[in-house]
C-alpha atoms as a PDB file:
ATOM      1  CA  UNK A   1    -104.912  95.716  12.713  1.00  0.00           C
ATOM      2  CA  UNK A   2    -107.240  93.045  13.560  1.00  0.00           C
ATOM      3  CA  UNK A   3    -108.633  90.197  12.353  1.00  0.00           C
ATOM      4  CA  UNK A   4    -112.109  88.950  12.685  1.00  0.00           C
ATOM      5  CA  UNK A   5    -113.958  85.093  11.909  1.00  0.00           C
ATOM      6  CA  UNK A   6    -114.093  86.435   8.324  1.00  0.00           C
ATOM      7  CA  UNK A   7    -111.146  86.298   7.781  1.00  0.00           C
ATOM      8  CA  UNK A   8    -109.864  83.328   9.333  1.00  0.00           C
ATOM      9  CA  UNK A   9    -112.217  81.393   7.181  1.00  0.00           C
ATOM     10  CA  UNK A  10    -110.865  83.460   4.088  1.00  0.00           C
ATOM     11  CA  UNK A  11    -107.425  82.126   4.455  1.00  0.00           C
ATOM     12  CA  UNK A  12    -108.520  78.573   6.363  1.00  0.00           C
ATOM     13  CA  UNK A  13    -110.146  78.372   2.705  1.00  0.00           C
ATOM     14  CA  UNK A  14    -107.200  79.772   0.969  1.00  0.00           C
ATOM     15  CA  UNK A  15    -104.371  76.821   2.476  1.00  0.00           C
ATOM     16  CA  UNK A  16    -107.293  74.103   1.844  1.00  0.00           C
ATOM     17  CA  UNK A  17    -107.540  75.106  -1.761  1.00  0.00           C
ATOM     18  CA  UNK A  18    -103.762  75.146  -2.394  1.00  0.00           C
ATOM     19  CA  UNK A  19    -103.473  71.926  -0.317  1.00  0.00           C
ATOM     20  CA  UNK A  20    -106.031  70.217  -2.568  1.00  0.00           C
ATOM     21  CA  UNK A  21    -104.198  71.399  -5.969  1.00  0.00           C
ATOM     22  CA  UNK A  22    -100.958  70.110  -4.435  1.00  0.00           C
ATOM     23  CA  UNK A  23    -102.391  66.914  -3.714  1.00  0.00           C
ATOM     24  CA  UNK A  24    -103.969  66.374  -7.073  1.00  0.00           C
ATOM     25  CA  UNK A  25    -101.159  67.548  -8.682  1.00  0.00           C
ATOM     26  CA  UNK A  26     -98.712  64.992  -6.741  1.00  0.00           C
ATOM     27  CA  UNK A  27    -101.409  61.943  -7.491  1.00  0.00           C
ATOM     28  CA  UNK A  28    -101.667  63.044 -11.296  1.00  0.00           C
ATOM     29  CA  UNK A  29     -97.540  62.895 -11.712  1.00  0.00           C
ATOM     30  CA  UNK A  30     -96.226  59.887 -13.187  1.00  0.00           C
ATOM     31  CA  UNK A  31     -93.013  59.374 -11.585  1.00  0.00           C
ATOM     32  CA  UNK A  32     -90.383  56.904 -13.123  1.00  0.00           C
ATOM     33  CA  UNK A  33     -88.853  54.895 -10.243  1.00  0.00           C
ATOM     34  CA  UNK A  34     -86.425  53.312 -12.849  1.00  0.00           C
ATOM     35  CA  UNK A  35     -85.269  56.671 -13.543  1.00  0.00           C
ATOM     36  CA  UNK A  36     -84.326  57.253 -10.041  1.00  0.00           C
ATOM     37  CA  UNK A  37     -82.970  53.747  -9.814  1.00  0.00           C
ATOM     38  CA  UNK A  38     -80.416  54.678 -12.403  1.00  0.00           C
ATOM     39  CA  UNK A  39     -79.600  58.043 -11.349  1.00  0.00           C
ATOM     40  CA  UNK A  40     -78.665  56.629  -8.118  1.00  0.00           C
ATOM     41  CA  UNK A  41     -76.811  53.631  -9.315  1.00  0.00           C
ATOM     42  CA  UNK A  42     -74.847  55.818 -11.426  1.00  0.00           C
ATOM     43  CA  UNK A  43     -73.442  58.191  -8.581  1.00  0.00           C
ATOM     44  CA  UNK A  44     -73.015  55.070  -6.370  1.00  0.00           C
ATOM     45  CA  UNK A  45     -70.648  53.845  -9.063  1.00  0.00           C
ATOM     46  CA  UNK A  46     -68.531  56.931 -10.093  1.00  0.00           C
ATOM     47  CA  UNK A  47     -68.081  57.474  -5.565  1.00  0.00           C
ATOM     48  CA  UNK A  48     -67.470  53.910  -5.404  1.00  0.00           C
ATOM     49  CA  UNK A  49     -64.550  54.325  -7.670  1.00  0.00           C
ATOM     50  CA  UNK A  50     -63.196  57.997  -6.525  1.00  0.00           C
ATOM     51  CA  UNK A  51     -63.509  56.442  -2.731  1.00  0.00           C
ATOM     52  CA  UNK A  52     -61.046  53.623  -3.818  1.00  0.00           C
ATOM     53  CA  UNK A  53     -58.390  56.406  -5.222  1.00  0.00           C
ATOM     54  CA  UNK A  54     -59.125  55.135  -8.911  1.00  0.00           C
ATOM     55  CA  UNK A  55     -59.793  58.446 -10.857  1.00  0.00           C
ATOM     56  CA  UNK A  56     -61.792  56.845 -13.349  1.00  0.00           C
ATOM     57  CA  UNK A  57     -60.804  57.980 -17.133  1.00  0.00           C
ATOM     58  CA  UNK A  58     -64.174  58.178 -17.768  1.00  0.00           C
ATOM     59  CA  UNK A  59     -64.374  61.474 -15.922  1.00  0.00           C
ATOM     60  CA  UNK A  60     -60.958  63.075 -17.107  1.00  0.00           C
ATOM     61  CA  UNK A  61     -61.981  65.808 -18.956  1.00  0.00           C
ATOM     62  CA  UNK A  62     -58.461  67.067 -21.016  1.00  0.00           C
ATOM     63  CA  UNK A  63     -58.681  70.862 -21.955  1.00  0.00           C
ATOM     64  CA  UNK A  64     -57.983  69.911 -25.868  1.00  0.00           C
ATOM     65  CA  UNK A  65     -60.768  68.152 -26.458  1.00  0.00           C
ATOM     66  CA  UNK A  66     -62.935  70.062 -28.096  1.00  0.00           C
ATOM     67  CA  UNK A  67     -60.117  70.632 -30.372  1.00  0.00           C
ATOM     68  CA  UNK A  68     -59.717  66.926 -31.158  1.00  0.00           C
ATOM     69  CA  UNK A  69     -63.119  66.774 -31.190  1.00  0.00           C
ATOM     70  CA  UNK A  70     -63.438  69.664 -33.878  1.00  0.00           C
ATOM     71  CA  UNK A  71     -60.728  68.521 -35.966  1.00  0.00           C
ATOM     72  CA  UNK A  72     -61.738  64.804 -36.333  1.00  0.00           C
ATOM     73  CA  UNK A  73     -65.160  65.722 -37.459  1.00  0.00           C
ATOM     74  CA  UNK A  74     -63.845  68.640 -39.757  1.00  0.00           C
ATOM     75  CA  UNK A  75     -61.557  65.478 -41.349  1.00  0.00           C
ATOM     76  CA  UNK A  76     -64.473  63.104 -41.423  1.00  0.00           C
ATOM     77  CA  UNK A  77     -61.929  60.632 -39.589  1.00  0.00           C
ATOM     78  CA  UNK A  78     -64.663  58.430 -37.787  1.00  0.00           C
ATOM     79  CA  UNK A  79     -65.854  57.109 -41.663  1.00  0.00           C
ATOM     80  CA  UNK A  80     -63.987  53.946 -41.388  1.00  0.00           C
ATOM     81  CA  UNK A  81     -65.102  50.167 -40.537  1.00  0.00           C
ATOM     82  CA  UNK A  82     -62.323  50.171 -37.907  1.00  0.00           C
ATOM     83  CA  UNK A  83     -64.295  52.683 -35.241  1.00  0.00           C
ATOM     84  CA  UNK A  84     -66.178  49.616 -34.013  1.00  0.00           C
ATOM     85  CA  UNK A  85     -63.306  47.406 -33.252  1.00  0.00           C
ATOM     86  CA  UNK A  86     -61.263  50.202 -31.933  1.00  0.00           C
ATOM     87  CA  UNK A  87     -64.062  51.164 -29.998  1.00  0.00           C
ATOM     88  CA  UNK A  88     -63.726  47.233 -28.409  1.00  0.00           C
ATOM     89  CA  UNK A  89     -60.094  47.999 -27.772  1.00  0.00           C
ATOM     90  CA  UNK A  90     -60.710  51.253 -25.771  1.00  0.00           C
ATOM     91  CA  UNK A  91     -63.615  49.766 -23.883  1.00  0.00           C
ATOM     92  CA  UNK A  92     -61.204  46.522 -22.706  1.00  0.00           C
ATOM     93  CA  UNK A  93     -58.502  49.131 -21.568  1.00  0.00           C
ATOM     94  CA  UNK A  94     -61.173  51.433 -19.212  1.00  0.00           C
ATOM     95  CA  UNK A  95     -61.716  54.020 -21.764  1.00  0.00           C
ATOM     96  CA  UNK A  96     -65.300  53.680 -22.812  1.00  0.00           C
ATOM     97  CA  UNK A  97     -66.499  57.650 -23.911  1.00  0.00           C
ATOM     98  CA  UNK A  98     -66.489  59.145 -26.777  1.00  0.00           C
ATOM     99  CA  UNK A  99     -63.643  61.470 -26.232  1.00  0.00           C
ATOM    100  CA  UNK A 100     -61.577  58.688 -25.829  1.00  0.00           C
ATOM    101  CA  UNK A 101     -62.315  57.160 -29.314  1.00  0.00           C
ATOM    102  CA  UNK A 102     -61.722  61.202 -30.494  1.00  0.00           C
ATOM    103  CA  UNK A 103     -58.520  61.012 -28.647  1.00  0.00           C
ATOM    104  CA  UNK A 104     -57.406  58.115 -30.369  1.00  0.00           C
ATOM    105  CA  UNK A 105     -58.041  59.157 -33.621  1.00  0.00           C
ATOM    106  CA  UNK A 106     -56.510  62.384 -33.687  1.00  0.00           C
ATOM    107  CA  UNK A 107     -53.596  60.734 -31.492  1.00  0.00           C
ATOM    108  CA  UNK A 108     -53.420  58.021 -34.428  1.00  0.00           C
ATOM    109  CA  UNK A 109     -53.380  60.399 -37.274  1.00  0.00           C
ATOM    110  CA  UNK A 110     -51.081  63.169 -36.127  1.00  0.00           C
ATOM    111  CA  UNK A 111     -48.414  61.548 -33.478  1.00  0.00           C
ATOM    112  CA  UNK A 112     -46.484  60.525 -36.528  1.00  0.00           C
ATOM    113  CA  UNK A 113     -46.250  64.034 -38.070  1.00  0.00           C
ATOM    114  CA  UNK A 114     -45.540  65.236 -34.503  1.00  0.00           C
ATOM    115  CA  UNK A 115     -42.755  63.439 -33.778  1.00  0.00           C
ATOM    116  CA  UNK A 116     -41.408  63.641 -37.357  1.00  0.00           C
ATOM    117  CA  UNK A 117     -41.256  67.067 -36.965  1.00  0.00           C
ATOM    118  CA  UNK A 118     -40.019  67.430 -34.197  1.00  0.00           C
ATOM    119  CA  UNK A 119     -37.272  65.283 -34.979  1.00  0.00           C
ATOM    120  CA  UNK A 120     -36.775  67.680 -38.186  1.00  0.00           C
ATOM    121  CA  UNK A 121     -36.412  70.913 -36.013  1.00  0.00           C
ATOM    122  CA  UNK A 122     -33.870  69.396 -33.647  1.00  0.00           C
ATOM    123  CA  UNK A 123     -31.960  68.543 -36.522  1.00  0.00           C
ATOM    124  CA  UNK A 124     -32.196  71.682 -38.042  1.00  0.00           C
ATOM    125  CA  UNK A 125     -31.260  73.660 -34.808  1.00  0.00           C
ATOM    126  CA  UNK A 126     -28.142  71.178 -33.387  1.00  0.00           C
ATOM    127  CA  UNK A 127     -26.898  71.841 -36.956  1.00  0.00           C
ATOM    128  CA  UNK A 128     -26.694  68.455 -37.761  1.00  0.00           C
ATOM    129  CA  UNK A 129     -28.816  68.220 -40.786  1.00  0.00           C
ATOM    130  CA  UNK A 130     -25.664  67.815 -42.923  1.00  0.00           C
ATOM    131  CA  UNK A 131     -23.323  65.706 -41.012  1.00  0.00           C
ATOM    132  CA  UNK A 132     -25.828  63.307 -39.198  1.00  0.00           C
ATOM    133  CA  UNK A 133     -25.409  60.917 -42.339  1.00  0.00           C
ATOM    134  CA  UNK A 134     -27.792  57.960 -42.539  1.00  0.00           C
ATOM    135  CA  UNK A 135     -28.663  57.659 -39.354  1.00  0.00           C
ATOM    136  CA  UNK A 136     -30.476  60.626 -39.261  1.00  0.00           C
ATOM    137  CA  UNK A 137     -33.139  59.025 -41.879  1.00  0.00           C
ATOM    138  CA  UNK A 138     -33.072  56.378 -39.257  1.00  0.00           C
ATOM    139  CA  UNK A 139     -34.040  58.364 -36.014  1.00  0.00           C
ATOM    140  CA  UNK A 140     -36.773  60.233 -38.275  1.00  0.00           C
ATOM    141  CA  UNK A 141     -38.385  56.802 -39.129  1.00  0.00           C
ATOM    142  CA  UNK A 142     -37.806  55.286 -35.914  1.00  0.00           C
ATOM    143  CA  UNK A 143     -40.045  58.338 -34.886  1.00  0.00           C
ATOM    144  CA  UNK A 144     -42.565  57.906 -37.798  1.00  0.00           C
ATOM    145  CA  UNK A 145     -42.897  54.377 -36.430  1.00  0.00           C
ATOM    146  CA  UNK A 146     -42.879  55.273 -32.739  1.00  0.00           C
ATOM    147  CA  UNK A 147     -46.088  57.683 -33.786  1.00  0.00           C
ATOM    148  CA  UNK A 148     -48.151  55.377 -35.772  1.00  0.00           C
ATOM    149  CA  UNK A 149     -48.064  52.637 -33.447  1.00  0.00           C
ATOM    150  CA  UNK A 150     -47.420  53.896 -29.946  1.00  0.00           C
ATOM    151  CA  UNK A 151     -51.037  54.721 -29.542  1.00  0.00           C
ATOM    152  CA  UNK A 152     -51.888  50.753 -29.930  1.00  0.00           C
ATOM    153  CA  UNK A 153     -49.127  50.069 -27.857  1.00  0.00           C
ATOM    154  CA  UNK A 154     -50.805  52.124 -25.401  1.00  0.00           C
ATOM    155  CA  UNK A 155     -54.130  51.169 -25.418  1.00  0.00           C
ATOM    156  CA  UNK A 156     -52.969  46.961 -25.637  1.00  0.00           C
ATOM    157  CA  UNK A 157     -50.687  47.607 -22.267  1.00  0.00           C
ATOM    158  CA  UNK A 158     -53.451  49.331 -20.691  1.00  0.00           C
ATOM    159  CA  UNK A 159     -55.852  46.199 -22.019  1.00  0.00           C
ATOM    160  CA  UNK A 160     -53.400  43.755 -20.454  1.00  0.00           C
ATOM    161  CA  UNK A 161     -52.967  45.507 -16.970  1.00  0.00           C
ATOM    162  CA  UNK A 162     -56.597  45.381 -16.640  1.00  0.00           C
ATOM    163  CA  UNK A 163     -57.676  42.280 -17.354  1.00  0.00           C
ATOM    164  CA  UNK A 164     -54.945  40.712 -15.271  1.00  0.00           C
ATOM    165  CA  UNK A 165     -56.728  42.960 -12.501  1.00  0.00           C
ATOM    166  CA  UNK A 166     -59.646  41.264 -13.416  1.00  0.00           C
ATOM    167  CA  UNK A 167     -58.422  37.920 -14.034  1.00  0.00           C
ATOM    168  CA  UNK A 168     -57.001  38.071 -10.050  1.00  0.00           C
ATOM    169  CA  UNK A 169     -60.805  39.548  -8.926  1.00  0.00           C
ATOM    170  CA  UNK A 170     -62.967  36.779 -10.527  1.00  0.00           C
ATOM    171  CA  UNK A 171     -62.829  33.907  -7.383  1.00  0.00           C
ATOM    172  CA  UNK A 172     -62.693  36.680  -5.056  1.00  0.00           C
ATOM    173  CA  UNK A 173     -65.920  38.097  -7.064  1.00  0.00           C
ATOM    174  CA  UNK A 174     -67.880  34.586  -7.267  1.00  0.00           C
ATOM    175  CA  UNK A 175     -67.580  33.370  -3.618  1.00  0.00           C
ATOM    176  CA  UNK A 176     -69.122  37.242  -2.901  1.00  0.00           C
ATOM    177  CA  UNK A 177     -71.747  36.184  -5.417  1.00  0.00           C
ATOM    178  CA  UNK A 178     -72.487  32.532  -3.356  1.00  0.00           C
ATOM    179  CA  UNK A 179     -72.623  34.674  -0.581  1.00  0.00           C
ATOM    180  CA  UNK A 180     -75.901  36.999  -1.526  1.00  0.00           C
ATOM    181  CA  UNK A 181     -77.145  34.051  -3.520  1.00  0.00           C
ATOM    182  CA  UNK A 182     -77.342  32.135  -0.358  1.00  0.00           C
ATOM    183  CA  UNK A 183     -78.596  35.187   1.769  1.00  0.00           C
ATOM    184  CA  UNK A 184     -81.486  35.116  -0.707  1.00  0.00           C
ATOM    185  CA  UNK A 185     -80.269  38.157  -3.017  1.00  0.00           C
ATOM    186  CA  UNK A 186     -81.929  38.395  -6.481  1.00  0.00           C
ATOM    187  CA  UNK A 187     -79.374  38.242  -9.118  1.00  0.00           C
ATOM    188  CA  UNK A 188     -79.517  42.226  -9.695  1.00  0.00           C
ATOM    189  CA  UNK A 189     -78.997  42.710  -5.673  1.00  0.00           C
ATOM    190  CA  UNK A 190     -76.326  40.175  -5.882  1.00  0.00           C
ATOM    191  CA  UNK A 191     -74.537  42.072  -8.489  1.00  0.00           C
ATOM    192  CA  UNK A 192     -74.448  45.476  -7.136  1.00  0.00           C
ATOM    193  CA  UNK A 193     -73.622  44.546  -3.240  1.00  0.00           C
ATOM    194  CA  UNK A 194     -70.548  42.553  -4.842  1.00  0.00           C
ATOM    195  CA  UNK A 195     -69.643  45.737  -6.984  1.00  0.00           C
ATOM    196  CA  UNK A 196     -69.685  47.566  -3.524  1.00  0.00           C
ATOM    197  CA  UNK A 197     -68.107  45.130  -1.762  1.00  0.00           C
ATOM    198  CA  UNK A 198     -65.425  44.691  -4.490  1.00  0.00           C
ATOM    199  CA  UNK A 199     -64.257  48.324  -4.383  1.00  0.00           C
ATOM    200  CA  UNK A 200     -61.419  48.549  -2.486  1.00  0.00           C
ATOM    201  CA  UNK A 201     -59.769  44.629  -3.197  1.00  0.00           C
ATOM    202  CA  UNK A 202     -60.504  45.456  -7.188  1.00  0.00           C
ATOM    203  CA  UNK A 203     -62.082  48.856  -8.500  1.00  0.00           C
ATOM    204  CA  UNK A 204     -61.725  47.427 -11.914  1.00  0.00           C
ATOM    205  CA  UNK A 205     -63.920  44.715 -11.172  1.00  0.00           C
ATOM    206  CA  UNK A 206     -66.243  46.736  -9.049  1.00  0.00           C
ATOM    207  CA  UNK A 207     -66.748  48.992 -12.052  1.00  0.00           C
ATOM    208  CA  UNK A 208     -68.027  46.306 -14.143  1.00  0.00           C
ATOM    209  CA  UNK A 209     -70.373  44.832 -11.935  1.00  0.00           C
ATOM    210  CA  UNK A 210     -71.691  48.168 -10.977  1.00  0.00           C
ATOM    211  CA  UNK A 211     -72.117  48.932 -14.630  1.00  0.00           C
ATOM    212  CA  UNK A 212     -73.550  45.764 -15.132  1.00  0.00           C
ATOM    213  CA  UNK A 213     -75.762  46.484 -12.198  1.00  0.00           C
ATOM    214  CA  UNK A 214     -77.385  49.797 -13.976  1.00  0.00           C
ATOM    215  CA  UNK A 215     -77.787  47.744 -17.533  1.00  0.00           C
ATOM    216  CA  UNK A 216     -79.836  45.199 -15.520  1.00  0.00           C
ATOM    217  CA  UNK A 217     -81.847  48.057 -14.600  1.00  0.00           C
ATOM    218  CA  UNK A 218     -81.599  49.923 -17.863  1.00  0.00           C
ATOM    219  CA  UNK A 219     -82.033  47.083 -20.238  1.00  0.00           C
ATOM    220  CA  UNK A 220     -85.355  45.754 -21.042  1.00  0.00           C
ATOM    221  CA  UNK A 221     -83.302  42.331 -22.427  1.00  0.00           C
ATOM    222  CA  UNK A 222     -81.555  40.891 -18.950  1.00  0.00           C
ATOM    223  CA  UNK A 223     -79.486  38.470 -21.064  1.00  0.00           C
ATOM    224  CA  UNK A 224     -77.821  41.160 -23.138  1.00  0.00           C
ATOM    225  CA  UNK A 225     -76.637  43.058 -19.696  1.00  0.00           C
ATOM    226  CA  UNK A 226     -74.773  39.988 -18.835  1.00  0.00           C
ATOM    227  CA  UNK A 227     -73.656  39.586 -22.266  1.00  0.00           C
ATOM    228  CA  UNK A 228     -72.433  42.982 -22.420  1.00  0.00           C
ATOM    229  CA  UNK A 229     -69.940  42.194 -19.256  1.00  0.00           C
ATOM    230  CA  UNK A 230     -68.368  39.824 -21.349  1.00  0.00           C
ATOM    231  CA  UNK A 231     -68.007  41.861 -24.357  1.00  0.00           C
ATOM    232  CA  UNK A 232     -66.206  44.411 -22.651  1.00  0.00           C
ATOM    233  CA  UNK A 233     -63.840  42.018 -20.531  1.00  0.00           C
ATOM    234  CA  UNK A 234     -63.293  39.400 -23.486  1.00  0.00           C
ATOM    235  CA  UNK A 235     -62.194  36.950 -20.516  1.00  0.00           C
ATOM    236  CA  UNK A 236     -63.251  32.954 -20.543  1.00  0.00           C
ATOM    237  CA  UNK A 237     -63.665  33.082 -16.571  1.00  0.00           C
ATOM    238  CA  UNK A 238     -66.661  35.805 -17.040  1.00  0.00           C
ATOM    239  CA  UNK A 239     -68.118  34.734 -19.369  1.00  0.00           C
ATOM    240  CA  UNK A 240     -68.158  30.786 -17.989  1.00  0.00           C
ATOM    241  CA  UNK A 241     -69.692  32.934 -14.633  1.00  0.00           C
ATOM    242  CA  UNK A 242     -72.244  34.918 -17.522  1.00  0.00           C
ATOM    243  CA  UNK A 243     -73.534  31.250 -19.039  1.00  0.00           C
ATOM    244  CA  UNK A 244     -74.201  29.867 -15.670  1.00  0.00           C
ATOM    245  CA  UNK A 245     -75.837  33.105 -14.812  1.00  0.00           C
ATOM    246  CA  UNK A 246     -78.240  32.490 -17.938  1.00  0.00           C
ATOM    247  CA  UNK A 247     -78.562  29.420 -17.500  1.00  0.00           C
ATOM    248  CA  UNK A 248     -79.660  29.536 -14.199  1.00  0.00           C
ATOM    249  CA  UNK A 249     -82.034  32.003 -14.954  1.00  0.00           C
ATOM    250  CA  UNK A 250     -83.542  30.440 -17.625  1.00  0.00           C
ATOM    251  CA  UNK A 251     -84.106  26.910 -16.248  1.00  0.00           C
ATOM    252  CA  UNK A 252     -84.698  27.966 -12.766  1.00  0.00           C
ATOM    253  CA  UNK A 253     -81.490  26.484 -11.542  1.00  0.00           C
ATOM    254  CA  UNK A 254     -80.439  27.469  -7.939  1.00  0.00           C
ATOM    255  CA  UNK A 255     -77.949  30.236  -8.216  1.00  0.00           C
ATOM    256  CA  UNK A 256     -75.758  29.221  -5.635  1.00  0.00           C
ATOM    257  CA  UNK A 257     -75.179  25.590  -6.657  1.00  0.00           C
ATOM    258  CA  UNK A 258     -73.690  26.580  -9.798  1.00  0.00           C
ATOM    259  CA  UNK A 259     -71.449  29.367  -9.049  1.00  0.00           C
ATOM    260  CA  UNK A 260     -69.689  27.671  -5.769  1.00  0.00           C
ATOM    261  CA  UNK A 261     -68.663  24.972  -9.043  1.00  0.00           C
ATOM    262  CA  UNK A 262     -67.343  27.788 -10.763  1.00  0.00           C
ATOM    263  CA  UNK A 263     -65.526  29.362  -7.937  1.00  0.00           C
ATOM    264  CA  UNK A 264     -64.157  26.129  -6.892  1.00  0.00           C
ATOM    265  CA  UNK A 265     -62.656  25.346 -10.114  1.00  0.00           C
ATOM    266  CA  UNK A 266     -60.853  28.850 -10.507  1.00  0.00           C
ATOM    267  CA  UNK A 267     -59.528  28.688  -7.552  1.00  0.00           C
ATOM    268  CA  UNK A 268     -58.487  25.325  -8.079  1.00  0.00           C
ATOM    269  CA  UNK A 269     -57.458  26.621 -11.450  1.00  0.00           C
ATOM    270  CA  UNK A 270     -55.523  29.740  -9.997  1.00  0.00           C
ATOM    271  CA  UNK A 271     -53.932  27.153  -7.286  1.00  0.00           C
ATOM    272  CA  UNK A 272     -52.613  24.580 -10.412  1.00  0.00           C
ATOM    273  CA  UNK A 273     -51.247  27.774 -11.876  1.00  0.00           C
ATOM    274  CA  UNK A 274     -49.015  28.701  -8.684  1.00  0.00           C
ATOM    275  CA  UNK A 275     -48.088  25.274  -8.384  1.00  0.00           C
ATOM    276  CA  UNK A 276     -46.724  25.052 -12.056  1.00  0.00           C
ATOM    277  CA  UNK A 277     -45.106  28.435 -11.848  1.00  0.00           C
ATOM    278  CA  UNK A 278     -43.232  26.470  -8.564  1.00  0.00           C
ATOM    279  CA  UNK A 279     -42.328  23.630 -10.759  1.00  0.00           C
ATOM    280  CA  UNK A 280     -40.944  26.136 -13.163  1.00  0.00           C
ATOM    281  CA  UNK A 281     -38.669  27.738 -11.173  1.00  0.00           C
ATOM    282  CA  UNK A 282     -35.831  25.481 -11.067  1.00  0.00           C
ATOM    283  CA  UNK A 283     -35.579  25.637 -14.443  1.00  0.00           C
ATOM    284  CA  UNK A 284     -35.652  29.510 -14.658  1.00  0.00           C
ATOM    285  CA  UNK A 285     -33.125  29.959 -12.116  1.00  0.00           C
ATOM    286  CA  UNK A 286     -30.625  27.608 -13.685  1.00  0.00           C
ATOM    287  CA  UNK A 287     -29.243  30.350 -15.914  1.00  0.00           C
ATOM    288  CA  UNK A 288     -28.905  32.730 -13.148  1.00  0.00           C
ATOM    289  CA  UNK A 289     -27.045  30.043 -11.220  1.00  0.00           C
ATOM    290  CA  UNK A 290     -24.516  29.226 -13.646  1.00  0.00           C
ATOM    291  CA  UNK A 291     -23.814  33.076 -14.444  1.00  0.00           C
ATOM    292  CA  UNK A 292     -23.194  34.076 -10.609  1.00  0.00           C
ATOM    293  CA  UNK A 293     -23.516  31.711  -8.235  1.00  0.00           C
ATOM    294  CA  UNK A 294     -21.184  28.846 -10.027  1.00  0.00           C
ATOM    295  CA  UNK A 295     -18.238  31.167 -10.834  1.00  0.00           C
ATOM    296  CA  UNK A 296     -17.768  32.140  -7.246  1.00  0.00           C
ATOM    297  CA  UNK A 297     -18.422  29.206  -5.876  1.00  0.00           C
ATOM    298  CA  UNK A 298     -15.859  27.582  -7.928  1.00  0.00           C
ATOM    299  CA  UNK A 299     -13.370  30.395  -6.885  1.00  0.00           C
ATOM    300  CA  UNK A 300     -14.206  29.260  -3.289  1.00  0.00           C
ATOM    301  CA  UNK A 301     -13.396  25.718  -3.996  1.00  0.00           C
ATOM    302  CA  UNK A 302     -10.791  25.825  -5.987  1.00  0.00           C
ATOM    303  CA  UNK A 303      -8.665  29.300  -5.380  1.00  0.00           C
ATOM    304  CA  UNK A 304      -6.974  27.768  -2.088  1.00  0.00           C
ATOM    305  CA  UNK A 305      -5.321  24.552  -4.024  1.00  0.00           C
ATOM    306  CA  UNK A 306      -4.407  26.675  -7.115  1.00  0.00           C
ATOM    307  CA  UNK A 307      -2.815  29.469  -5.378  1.00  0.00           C
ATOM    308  CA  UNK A 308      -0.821  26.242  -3.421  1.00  0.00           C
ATOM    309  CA  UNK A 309      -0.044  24.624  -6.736  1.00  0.00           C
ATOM    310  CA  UNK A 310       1.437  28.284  -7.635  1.00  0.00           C
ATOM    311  CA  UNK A 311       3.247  28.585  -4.864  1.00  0.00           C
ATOM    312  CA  UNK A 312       4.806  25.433  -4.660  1.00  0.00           C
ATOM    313  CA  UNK A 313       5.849  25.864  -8.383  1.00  0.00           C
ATOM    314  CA  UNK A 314       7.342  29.260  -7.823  1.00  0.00           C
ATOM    315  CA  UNK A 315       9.556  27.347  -4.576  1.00  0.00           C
ATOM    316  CA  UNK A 316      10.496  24.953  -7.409  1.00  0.00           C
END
């Protein structure tokens, strides 16, 4: 089989024509580079925080969920003006989806039954459902109570832990951020190197400032990204850093100037605090002094002259 000029040209004509509609098609397009921006920023952040062996709760995906999920909206148990502020509560612990507010709900309105039950059944089988006496009623109510307000427990501890985190990350987070401001970072570059950077001292920290990072992006308003940092932290430090982010960007402030103020005085802050837990301990060990060290240091002072006092009574 051979081919002759005829049809070279046929198919030289063929790849031109499909190379022209290809390049028409690619011009005509419209390709969103904020899209991509945020697609990227988004995997950066969930590797950032699986790279620092922090399984973020975020991606835990429990198999009863969509049994929870089911069952709250068969009850109509989202109705209330409390979703919003429980919805805060989750979001200052880590737990910002939606199946965690379903979690909480159905945790919150069946625990108590749970454990109530329970108790019931082991009284029933150990037989004791006759003699126990009043303290059974106690146990069952100490259970009621366990399951109506261990969930809040839960979710304040887990609050607590993480702002602490937080509260340890901030001057370690704002002399990063004098850093890039100095190197000549934009405020949105600024943010997301220190998220990167802040990965492995503090993933909690990291995670905000990534997320923070893709609301920049996201956001058409760049004030209500930084305000949103501080609505899910509810900590002064951040949101002093937030206003002097603002304002800086409002009034064309430089950057730098008025963060390395801010980091100076937190450290200077967290420095006054280790010196007045210092002063403090003194005081706190005084207890512990009297209870164990006194007693036997007494016994060493005084046991040799009143075991000679004994024995020079008993000689007597």
């Amino acid at each position: 089989m051979s081919f002759d000029m005829d049809d070279v040209l046929v198919a030289f004509s063929a790849a031109t024509a499909v190379l022209t509609l290809l390049a028409v098609w690619h011009g005509l397009v419209v390709r969103d580079p904020m899209t991509v921006r945020l697609r990227d920023l988004t995997q950066m952040r969930r590797r950032g925080i699986r790279a620092a062996g922090n399984r973020s709760r975020e991606d835990l995906r429990l198999s009863g969920v969509s049994f929870m999920r089911h069952t709250v909206a068969r009850l109509n148990l989202m109705r209330g003006r409390q979703v919003e502020l429980i919805t805060d509560r989750l979001t200052r612990a880590g737990w910002r989806t939606k199946d965690a507010l379903t979690i909480y709900i159905f945790a919150k309105a069946f625990l108590p039954i749970v454990f109530v039950g329970g108790g019931i059944i082991f009284f029933g089988i150990s037989h004791q459902a006759k003699t126990g006496g009043a303290w059974m009623y106690y146990v069952l109510g100490a259970c009621a109570v366990f399951g109506l307000f261990g969930v809040d427990l839960l979710v304040k501890n887990a609050g607590d832990k993480r702002i602490k985190s937080l509260t340890r990350a901030v001057p370690d987070a704002l002399d990063l951020m004098v850093i890039c401001a100095e190197a000549g970072l934009s405020l949105d570059s600024a943010i997301k190197r220190v998220g990167q950077e802040m990965i492995s001292a503090s993933p909690e920290m990291a995670d905000e400032f990534l997320l923070t990072a893709i609301e920049l992006y996201f956001l058409p308003d760049r004030q209500r990204a930084l305000l949103n940092l501080v609505k899910r932290t509810d900590m002064p430090k951040l949101r002093a850093m937030v206003n002097a982010l603002i304002q800086a960007e409002r009034f064309g402030t430089p950057l730098a100037n008025s963060l390395r103020v801010l980091s100076v005085e937190f450290r200077d802050e967290r420095l006054m605090k280790a010196e007045e837990k210092a002063a403090k301990l003194p005081a706190i060990m005084t207890i512990p002094m009297i209870m164990f060290i006194l007693p036997s240091l007494f016994m060493i002072i005084i046991g040799p002259a009143v075991l000679h006092i004994l024995d020079s009574l008993a000689h007597q």
